[in-house]
C-alpha atoms as a PDB file:
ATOM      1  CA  UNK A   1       0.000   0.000   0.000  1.00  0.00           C
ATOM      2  CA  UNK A   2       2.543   2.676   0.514  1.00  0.00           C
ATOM      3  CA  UNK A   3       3.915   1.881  -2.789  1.00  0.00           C
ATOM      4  CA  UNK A   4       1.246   3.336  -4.434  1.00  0.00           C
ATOM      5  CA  UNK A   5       1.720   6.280  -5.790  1.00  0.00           C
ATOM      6  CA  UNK A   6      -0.995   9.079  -7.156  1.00  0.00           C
ATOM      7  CA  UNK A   7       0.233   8.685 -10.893  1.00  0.00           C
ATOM      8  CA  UNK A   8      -0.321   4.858 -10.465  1.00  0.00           C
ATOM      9  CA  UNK A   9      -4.062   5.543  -8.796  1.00  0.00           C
ATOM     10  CA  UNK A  10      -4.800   7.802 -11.653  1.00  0.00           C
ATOM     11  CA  UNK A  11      -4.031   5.271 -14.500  1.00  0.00           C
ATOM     12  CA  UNK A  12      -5.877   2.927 -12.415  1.00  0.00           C
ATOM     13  CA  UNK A  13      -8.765   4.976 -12.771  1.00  0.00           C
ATOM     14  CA  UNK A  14      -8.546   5.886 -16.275  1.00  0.00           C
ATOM     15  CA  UNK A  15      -8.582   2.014 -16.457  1.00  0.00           C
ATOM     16  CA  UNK A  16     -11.594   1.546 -15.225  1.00  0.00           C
ATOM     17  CA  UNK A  17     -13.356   4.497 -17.094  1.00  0.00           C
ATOM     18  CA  UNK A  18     -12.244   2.497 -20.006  1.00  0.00           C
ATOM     19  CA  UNK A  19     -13.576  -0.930 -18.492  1.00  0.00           C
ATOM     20  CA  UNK A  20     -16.579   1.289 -17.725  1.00  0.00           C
ATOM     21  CA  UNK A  21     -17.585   2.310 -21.499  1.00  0.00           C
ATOM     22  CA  UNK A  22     -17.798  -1.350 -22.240  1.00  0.00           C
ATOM     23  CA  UNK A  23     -19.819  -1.718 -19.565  1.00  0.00           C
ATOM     24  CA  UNK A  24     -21.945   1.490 -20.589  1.00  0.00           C
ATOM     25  CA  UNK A  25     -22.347   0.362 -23.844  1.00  0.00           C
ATOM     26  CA  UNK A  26     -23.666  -3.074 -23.225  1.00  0.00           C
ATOM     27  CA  UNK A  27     -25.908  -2.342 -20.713  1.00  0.00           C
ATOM     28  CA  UNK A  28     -27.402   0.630 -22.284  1.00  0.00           C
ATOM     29  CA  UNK A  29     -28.673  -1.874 -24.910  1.00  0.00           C
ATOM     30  CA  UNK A  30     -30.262  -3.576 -22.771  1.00  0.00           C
ATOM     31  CA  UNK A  31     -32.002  -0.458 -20.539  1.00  0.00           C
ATOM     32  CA  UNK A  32     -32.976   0.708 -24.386  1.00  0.00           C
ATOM     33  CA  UNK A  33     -34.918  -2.832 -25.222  1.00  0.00           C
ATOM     34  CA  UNK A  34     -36.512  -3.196 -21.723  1.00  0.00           C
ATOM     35  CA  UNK A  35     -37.314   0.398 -21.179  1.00  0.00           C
ATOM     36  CA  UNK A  36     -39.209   0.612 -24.460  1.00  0.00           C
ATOM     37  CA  UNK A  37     -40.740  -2.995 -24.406  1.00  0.00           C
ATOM     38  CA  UNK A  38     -40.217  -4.755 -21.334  1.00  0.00           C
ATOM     39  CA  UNK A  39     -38.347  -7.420 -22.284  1.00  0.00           C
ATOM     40  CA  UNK A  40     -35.393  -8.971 -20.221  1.00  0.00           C
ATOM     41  CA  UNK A  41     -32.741  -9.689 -22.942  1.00  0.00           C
ATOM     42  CA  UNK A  42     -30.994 -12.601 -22.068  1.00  0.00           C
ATOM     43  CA  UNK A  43     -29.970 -13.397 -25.362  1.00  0.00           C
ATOM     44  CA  UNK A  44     -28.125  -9.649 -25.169  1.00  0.00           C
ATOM     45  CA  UNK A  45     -24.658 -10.947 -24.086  1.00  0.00           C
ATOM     46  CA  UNK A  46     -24.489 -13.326 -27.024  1.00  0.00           C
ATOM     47  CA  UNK A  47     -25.508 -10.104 -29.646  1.00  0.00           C
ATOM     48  CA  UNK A  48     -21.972  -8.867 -27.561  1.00  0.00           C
ATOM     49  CA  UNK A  49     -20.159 -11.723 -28.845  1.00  0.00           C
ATOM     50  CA  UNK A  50     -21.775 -11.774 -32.262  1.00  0.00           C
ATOM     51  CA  UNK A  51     -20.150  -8.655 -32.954  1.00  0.00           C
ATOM     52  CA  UNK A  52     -17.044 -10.004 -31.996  1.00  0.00           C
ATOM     53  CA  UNK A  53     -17.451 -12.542 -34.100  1.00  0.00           C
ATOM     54  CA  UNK A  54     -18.464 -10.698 -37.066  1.00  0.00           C
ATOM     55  CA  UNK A  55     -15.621  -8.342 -36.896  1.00  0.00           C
ATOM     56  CA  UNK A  56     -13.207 -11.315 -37.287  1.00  0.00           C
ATOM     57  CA  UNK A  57     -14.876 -12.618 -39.905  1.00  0.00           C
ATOM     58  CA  UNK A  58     -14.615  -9.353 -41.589  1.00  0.00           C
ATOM     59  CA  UNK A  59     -10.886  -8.732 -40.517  1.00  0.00           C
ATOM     60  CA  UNK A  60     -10.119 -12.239 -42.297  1.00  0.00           C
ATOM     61  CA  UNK A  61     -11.587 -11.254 -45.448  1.00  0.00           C
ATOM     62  CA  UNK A  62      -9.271  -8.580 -46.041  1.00  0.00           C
ATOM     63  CA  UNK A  63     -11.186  -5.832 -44.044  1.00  0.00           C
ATOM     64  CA  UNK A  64      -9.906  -3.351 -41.850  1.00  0.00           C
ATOM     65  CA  UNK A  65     -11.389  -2.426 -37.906  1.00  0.00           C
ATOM     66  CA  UNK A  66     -12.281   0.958 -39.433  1.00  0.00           C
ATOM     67  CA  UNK A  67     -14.628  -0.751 -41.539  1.00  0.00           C
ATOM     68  CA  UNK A  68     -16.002  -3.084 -38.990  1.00  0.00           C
ATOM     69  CA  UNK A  69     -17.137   0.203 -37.008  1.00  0.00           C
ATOM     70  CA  UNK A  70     -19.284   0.800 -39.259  1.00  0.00           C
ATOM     71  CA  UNK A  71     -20.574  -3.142 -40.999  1.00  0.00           C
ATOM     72  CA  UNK A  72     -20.597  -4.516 -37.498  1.00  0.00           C
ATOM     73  CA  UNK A  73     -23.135  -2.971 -35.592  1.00  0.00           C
ATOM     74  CA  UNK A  74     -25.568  -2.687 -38.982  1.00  0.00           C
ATOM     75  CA  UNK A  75     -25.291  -6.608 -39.151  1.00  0.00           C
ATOM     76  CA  UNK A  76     -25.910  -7.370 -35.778  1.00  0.00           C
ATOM     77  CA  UNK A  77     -28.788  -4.961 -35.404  1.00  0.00           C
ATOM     78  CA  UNK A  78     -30.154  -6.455 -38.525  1.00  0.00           C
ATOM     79  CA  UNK A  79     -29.759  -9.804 -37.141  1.00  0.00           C
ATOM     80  CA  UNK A  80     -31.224  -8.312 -33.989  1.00  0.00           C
ATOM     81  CA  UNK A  81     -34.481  -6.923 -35.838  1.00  0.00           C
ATOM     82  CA  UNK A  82     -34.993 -10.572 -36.994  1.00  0.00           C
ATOM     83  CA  UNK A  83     -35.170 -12.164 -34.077  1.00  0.00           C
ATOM     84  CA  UNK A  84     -37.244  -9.576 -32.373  1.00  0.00           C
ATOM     85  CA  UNK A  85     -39.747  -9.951 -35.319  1.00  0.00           C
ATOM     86  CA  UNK A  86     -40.282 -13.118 -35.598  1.00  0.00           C
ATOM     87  CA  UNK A  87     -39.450 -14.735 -32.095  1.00  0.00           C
ATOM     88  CA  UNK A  88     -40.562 -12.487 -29.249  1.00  0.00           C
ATOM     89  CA  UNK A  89     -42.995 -10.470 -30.821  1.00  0.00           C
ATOM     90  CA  UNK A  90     -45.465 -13.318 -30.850  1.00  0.00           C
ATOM     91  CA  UNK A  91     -44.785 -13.312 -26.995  1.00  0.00           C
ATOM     92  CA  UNK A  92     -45.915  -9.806 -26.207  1.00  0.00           C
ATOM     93  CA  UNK A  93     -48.847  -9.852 -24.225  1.00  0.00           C
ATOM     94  CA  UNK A  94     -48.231 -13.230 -22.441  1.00  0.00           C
ATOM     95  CA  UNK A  95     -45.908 -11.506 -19.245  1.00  0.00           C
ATOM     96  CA  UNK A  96     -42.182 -10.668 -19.008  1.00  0.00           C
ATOM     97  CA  UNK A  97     -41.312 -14.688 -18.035  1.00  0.00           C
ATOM     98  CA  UNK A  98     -42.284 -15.780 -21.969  1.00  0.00           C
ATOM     99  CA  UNK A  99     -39.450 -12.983 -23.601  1.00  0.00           C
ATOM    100  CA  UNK A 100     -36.992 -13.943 -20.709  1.00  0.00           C
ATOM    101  CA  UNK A 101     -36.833 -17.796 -21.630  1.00  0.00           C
ATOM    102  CA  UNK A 102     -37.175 -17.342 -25.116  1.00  0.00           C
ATOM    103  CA  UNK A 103     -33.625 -14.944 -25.317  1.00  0.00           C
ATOM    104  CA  UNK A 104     -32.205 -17.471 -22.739  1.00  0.00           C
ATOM    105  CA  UNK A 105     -32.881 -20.162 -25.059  1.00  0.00           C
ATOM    106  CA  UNK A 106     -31.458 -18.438 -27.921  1.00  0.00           C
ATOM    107  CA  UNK A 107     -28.333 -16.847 -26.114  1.00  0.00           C
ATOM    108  CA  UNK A 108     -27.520 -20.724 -25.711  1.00  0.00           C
ATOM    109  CA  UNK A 109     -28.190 -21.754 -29.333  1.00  0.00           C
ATOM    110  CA  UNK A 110     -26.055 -18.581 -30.750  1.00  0.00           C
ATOM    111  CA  UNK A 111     -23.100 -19.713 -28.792  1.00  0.00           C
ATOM    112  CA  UNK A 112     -23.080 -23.563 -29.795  1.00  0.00           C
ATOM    113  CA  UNK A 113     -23.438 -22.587 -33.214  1.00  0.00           C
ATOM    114  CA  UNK A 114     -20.365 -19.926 -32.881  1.00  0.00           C
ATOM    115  CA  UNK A 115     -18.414 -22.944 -31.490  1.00  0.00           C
ATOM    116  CA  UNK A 116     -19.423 -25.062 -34.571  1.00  0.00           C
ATOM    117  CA  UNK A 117     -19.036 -22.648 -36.879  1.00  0.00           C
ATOM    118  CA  UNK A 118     -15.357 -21.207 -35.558  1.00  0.00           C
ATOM    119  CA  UNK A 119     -14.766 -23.768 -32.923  1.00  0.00           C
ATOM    120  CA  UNK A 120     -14.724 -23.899 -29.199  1.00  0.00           C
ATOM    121  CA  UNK A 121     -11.030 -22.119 -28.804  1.00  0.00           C
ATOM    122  CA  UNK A 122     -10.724 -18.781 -28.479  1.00  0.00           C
ATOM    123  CA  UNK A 123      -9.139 -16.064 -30.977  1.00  0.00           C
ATOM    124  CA  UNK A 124      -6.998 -13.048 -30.471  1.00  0.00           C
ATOM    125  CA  UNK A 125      -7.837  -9.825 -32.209  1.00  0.00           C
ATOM    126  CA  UNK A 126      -5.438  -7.114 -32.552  1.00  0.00           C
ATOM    127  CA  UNK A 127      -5.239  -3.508 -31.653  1.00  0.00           C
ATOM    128  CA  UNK A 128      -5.430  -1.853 -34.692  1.00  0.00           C
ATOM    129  CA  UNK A 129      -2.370  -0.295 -35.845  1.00  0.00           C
ATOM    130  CA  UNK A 130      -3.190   3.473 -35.613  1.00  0.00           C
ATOM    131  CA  UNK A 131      -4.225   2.315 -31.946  1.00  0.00           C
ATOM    132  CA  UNK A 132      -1.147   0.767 -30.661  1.00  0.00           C
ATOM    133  CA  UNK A 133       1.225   2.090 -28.203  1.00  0.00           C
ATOM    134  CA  UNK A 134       0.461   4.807 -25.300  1.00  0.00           C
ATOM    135  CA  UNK A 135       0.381   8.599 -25.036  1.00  0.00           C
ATOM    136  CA  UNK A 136       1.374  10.521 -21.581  1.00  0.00           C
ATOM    137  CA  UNK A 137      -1.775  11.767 -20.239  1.00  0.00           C
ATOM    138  CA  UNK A 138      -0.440  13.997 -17.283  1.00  0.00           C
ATOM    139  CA  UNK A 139       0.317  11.080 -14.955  1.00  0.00           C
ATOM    140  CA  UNK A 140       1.670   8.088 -16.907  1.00  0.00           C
ATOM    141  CA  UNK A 141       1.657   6.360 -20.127  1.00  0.00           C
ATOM    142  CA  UNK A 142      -1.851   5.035 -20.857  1.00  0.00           C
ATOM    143  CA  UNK A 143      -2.800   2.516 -23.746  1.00  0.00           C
ATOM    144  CA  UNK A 144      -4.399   4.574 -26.343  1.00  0.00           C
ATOM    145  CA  UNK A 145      -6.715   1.750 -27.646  1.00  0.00           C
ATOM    146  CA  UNK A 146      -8.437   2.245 -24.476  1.00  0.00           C
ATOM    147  CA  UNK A 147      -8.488   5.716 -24.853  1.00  0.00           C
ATOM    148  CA  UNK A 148     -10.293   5.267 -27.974  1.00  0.00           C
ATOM    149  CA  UNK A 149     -12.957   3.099 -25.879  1.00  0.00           C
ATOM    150  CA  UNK A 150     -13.535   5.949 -24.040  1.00  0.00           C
ATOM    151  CA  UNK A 151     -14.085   8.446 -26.749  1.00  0.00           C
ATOM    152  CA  UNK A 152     -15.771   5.758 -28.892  1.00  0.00           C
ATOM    153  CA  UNK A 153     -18.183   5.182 -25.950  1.00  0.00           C
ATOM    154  CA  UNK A 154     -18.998   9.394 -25.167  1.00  0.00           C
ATOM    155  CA  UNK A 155     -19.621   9.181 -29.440  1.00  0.00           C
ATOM    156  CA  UNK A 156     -21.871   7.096 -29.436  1.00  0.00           C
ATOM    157  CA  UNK A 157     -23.677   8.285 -25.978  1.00  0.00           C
ATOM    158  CA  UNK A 158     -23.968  11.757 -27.674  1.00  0.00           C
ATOM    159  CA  UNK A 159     -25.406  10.135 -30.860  1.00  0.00           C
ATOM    160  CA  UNK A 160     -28.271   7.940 -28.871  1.00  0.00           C
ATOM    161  CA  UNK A 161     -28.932  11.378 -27.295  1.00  0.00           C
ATOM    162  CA  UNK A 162     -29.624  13.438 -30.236  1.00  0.00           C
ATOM    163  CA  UNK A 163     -31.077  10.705 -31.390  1.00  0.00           C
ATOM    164  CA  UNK A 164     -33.758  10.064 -28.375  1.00  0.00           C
ATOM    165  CA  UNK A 165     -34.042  13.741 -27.703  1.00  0.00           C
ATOM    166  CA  UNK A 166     -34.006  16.261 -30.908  1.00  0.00           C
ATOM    167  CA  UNK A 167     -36.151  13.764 -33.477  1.00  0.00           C
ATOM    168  CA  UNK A 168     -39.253  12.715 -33.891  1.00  0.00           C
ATOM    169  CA  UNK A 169     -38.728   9.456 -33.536  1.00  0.00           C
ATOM    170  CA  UNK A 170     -36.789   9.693 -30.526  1.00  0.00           C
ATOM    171  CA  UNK A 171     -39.831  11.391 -29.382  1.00  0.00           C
ATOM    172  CA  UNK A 172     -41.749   8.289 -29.928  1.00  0.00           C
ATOM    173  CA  UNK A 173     -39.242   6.189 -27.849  1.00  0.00           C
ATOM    174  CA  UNK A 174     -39.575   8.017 -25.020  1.00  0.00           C
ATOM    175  CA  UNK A 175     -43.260   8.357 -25.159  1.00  0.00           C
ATOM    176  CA  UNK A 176     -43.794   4.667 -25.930  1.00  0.00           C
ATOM    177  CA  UNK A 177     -41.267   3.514 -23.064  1.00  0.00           C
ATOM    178  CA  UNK A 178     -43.948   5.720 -20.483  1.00  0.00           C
ATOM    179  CA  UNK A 179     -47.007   4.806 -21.934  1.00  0.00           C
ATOM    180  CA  UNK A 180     -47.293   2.542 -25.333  1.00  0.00           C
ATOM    181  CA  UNK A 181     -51.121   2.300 -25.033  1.00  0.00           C
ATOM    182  CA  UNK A 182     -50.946   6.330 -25.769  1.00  0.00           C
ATOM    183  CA  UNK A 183     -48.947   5.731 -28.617  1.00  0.00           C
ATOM    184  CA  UNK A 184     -51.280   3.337 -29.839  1.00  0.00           C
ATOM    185  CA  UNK A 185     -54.029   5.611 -29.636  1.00  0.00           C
ATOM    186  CA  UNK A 186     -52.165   8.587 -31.586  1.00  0.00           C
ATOM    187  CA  UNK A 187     -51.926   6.334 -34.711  1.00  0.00           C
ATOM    188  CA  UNK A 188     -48.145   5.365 -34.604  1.00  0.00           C
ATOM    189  CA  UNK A 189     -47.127   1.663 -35.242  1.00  0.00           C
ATOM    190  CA  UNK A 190     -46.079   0.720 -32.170  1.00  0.00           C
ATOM    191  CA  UNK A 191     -44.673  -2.935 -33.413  1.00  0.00           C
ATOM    192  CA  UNK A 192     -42.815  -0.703 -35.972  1.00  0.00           C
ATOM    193  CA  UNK A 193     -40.936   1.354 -32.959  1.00  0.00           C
ATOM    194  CA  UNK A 194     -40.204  -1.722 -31.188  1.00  0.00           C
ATOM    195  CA  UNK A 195     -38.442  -3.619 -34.441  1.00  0.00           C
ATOM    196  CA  UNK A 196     -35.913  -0.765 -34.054  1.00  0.00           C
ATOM    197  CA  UNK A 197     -35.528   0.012 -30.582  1.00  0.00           C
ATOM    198  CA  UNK A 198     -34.558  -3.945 -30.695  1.00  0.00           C
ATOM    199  CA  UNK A 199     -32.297  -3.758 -33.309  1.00  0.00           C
ATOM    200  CA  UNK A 200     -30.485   0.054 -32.132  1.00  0.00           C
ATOM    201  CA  UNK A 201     -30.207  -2.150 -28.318  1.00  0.00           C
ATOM    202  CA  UNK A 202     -28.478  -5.258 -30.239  1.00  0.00           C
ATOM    203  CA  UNK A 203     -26.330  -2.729 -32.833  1.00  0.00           C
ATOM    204  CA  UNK A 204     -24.733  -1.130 -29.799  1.00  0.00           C
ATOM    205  CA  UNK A 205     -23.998  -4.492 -27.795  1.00  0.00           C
ATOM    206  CA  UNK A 206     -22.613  -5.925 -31.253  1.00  0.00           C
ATOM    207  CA  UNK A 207     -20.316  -2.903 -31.219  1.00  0.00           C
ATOM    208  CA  UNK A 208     -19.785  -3.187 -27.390  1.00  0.00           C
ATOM    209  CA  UNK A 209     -18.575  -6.824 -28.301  1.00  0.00           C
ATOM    210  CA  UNK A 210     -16.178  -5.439 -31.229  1.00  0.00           C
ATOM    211  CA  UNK A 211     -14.287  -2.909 -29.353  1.00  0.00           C
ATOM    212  CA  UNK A 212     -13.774  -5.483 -26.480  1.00  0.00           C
ATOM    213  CA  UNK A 213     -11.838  -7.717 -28.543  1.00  0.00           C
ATOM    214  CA  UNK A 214      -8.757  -6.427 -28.751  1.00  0.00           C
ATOM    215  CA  UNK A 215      -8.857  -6.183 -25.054  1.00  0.00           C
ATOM    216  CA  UNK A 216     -10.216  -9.392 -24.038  1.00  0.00           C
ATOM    217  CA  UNK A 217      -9.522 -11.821 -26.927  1.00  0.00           C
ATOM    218  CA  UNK A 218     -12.192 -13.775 -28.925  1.00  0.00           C
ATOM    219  CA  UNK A 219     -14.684 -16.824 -27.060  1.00  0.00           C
ATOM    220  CA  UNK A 220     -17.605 -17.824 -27.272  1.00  0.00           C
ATOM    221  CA  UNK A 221     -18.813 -17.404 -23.442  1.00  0.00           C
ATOM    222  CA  UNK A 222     -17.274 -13.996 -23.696  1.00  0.00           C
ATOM    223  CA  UNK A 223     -21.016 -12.717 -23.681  1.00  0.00           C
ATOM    224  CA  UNK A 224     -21.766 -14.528 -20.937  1.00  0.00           C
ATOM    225  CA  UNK A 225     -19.352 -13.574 -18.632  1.00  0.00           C
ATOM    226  CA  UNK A 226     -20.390 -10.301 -19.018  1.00  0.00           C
ATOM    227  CA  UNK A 227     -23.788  -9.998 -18.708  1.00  0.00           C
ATOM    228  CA  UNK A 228     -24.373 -10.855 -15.061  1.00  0.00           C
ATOM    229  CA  UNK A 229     -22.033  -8.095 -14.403  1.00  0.00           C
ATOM    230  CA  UNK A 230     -24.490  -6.061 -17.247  1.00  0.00           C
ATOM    231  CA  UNK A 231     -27.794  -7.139 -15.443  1.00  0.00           C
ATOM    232  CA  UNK A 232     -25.963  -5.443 -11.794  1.00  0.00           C
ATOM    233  CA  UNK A 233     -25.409  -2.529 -13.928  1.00  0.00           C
ATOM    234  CA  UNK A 234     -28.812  -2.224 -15.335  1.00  0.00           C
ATOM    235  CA  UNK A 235     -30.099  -2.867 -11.944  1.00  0.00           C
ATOM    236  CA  UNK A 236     -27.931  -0.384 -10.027  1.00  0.00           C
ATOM    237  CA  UNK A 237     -28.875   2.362 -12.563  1.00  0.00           C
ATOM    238  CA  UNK A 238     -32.436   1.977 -12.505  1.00  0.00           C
ATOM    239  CA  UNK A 239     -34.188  -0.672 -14.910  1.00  0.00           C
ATOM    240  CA  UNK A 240     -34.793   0.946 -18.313  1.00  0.00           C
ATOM    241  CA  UNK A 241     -33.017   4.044 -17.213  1.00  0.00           C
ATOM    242  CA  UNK A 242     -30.431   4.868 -20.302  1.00  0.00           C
ATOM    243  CA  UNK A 243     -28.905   7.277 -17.594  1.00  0.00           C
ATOM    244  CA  UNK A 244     -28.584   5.467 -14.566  1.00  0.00           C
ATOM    245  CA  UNK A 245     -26.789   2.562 -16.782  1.00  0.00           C
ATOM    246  CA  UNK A 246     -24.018   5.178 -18.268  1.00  0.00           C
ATOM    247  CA  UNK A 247     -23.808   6.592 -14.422  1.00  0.00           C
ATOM    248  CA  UNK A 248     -23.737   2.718 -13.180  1.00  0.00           C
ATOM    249  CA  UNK A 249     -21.629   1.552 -15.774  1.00  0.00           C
ATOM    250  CA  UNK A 250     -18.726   4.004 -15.453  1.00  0.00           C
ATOM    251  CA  UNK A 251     -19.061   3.974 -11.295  1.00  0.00           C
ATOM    252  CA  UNK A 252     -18.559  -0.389 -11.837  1.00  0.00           C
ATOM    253  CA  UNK A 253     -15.936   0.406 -13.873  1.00  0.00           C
ATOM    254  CA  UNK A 254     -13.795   2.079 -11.389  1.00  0.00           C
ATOM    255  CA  UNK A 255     -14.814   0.102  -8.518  1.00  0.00           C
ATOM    256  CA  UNK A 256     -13.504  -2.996 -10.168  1.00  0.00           C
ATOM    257  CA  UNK A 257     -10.693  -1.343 -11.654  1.00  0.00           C
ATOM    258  CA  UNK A 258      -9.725   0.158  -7.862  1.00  0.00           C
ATOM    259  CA  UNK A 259     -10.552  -2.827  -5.984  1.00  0.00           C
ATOM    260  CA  UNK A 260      -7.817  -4.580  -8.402  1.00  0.00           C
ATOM    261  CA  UNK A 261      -5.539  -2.833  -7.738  1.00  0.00           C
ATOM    262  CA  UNK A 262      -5.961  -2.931  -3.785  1.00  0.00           C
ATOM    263  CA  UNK A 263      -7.522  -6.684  -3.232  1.00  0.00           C
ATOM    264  CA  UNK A 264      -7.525  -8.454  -6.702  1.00  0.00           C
ATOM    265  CA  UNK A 265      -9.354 -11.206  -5.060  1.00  0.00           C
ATOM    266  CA  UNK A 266     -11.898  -8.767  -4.450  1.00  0.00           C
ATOM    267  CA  UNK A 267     -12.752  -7.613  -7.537  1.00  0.00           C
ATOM    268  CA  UNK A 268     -15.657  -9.997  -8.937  1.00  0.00           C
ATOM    269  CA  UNK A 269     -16.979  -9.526  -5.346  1.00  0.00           C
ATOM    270  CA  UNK A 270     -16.926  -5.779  -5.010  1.00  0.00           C
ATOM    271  CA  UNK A 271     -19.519  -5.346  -8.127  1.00  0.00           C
ATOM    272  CA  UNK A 272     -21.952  -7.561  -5.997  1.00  0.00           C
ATOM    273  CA  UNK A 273     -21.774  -5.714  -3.444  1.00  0.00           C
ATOM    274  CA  UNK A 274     -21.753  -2.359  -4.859  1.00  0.00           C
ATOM    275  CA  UNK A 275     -25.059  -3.590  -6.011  1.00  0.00           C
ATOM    276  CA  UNK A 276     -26.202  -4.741  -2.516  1.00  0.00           C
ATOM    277  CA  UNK A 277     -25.332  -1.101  -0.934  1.00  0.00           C
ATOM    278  CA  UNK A 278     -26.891   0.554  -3.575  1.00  0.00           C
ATOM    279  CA  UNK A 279     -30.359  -1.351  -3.456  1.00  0.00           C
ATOM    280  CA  UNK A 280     -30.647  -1.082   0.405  1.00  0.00           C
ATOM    281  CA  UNK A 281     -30.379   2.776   0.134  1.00  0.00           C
ATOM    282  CA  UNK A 282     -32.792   2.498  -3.153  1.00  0.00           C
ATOM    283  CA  UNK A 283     -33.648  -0.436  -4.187  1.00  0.00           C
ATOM    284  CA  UNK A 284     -35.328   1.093  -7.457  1.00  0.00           C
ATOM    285  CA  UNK A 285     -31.506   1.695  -8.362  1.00  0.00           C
ATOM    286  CA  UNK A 286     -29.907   5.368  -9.380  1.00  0.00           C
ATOM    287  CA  UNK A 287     -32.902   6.482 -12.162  1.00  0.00           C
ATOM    288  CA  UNK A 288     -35.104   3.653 -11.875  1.00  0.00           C
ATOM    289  CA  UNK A 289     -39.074   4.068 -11.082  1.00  0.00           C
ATOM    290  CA  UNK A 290     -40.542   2.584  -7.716  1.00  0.00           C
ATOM    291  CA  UNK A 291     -42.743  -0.234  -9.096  1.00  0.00           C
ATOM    292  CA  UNK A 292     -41.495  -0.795 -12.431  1.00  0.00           C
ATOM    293  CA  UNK A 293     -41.094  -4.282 -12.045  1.00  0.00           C
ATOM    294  CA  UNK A 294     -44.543  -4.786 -10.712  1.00  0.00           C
END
C-alpha cells in the first residue's frame, strides 16, 4: 500500500473508465430494449459476442477495424431486428417470463453454433495499428486503444442522445417507453418502434462486443461472462433508465478497476456488493421508477 503512488491511482482509474464504457455500452442496450418494451434480454450478451465474431470474420476477409465500425453494428442490429420480429414479438402480451426464456434459449443456441461454426477455442484480435502504443496523459503512459474506448463510448452516448431527444422518432421512444397504449391511440405503429428500438439495443452491444476484442480476446462465453455483471449494472442504474446505466456503468468500472488494484481477489466480489449497498439505500436503483417491475 505505501507503494502506491498518485500517478499509479490515476491510470488505475482511467482504467476503469475504459472498463466502464464497455460496460456502458452493453448495458445501455439492454435499458434501451426493456425500457421501451419490457423485455429482459438474455440473449443480449451473445448479440456482444456476435459482434465479436463478425468483426473477425470481416478482418479475415481482407477488411480493416475501421470498416467493422461501421458493418458490425448494422449486421448485428439487422440480425437483432430478426429475431425480435419473428421470435418475441409473438410473446408480447403473455408476461415478461415468456421474452426472458425465449432470449435465454437463444443466447444458448447462438453460442453452440459460434463454437461449430469457428470452434470452441478462443481467438486473439489485434489492436489496430493506428491504436497501438500509449500517449502521456499527465500522470503516466496510458494505452491509447483504451483511450479510444472511451471516446468511442462518449460518441456514441452523444449520438443515442440526439437521437432520443431532438427527433421525432426519438420522441416516440420516449413516449412509448412511459405509456405505449398512448402511442397506440395517436396512430403510430407501435410494433414498428419496437423492431428498431430492438435492433439500435443489439447494434450497440454488437459494437460493445467489437471494441472489447482487442482487449479481451475472442470466445464464445465472452457474452456470458459479461452480462451478469451487465444485469448489476442495469439494476444499479435503474431498470430501463439509459442514464442510470451510463452513471452505473462508469461507477462499476472504477470500482472494479480500484478494488484490483488494492484486493484483486476482491474484484468480482466488489460489483456484488456495490449492487447490494446501492439497493438497500434504493432499491429502485440510481434512475429507476418505484414499481417498475410490478
Amino acid at each position: 500500500m505505501a507503494g502506491l503512488s498518485f500517478d499509479l491511482i490515476a491510470l488505475q482509474l482511467f482504467t476503469g473508465l475504459a472498463l466502464g464504457a464497455i460496460y456502458v455500452l452493453f448495458a445501455i442496450g439492454l435499458s434501451l430494449i426493456f425500457g421501451m418494451l419490457t423485455v429482459v434480454n438474455f440473449a443480449h450478451g451473445a448479440f456482444y459476442m456476435i459482434g465479436a465474431y463478425v468483426g473477425l470474420f470481416l478482418l479475415s476477409l481482407g477488411g480493416n477495424f475501421w470498416l467493422c465500425l461501421i458493418a458490425v453494428p448494422l449486421i448485428v442490429g439487422a440480425s437483432g431486428m430478426v429475431v425480435e420480429r419473428f421470435l418475441i414479438r409473438p410473446l408480447y402480451g403473455r408476461g415478461i417470463d415468456y421474452p426472458l426464456l425465449l432470449t435465454f434459449g437463444l443466447s444458448y443456441i447462438m453460442v453452440e453454433l459460434i463454437r461449430i461454426g469457428f470452434g470452441k477455442s478462443g481467438y486473439p484480435f489485434d489492436t489496430p495499428e493506428l491504436l497501438q502504443g500509449a500517449v502521456n496523459i499527465g500522470v503516466g503512459y496510458f494505452p491509447l486503444y483504451r483511450l479510444f474506448v472511451i471516446a468511442a463510448a462518449v460518441a456514441v452516448l452523444l449520438a443515442l442522445w440526439l437521437f432520443l431527444e431532438k427527433t421525432s422518432f426519438g420522441l416516440i421512444i420516449r413516449a412509448g417507453a412511459r405509456d405505449p397504449q398512448i402511442v397506440r391511440v395517436l396512430g403510430v405503429d407501435v410494433g414498428r418502434v419496437w423492431l428498431y428500438v430492438f435492433g439500435i439495443g443489439t447494434a450497440i452491444a454488437g459494437l460493445a462486443g467489437l471494441l472489447a476484442a482487442p482487449l479481451q480476446g475472442v470466445i464464445p462465453e465472452m457474452g456470458a461472462n459479461l452480462l451478469a455483471e451487465a444485469f448489476v449494472v442495469t439494476v444499479v442504474g435503474g431498470m430501463g433508465s439509459i442514464g442510470g446505466a451510463v452513471l452505473a456503468g462508469l461507477l462499476v468500472g472504477v470500482v472494479v478497476s480500484m478494488t484490483s488494484l488494492f484486493a484483486p481477489e476482491m474484484a468480482k466480489v466488489s460489483i456484488f456488493a456495490l449492487m447490494a449497498v446501492v439497493l438497500l439505500i434504493r432499491p429502485q436503483g440510481f434512475f429507476g421508477r418505484a414499481g417498475l417491475m410490478s
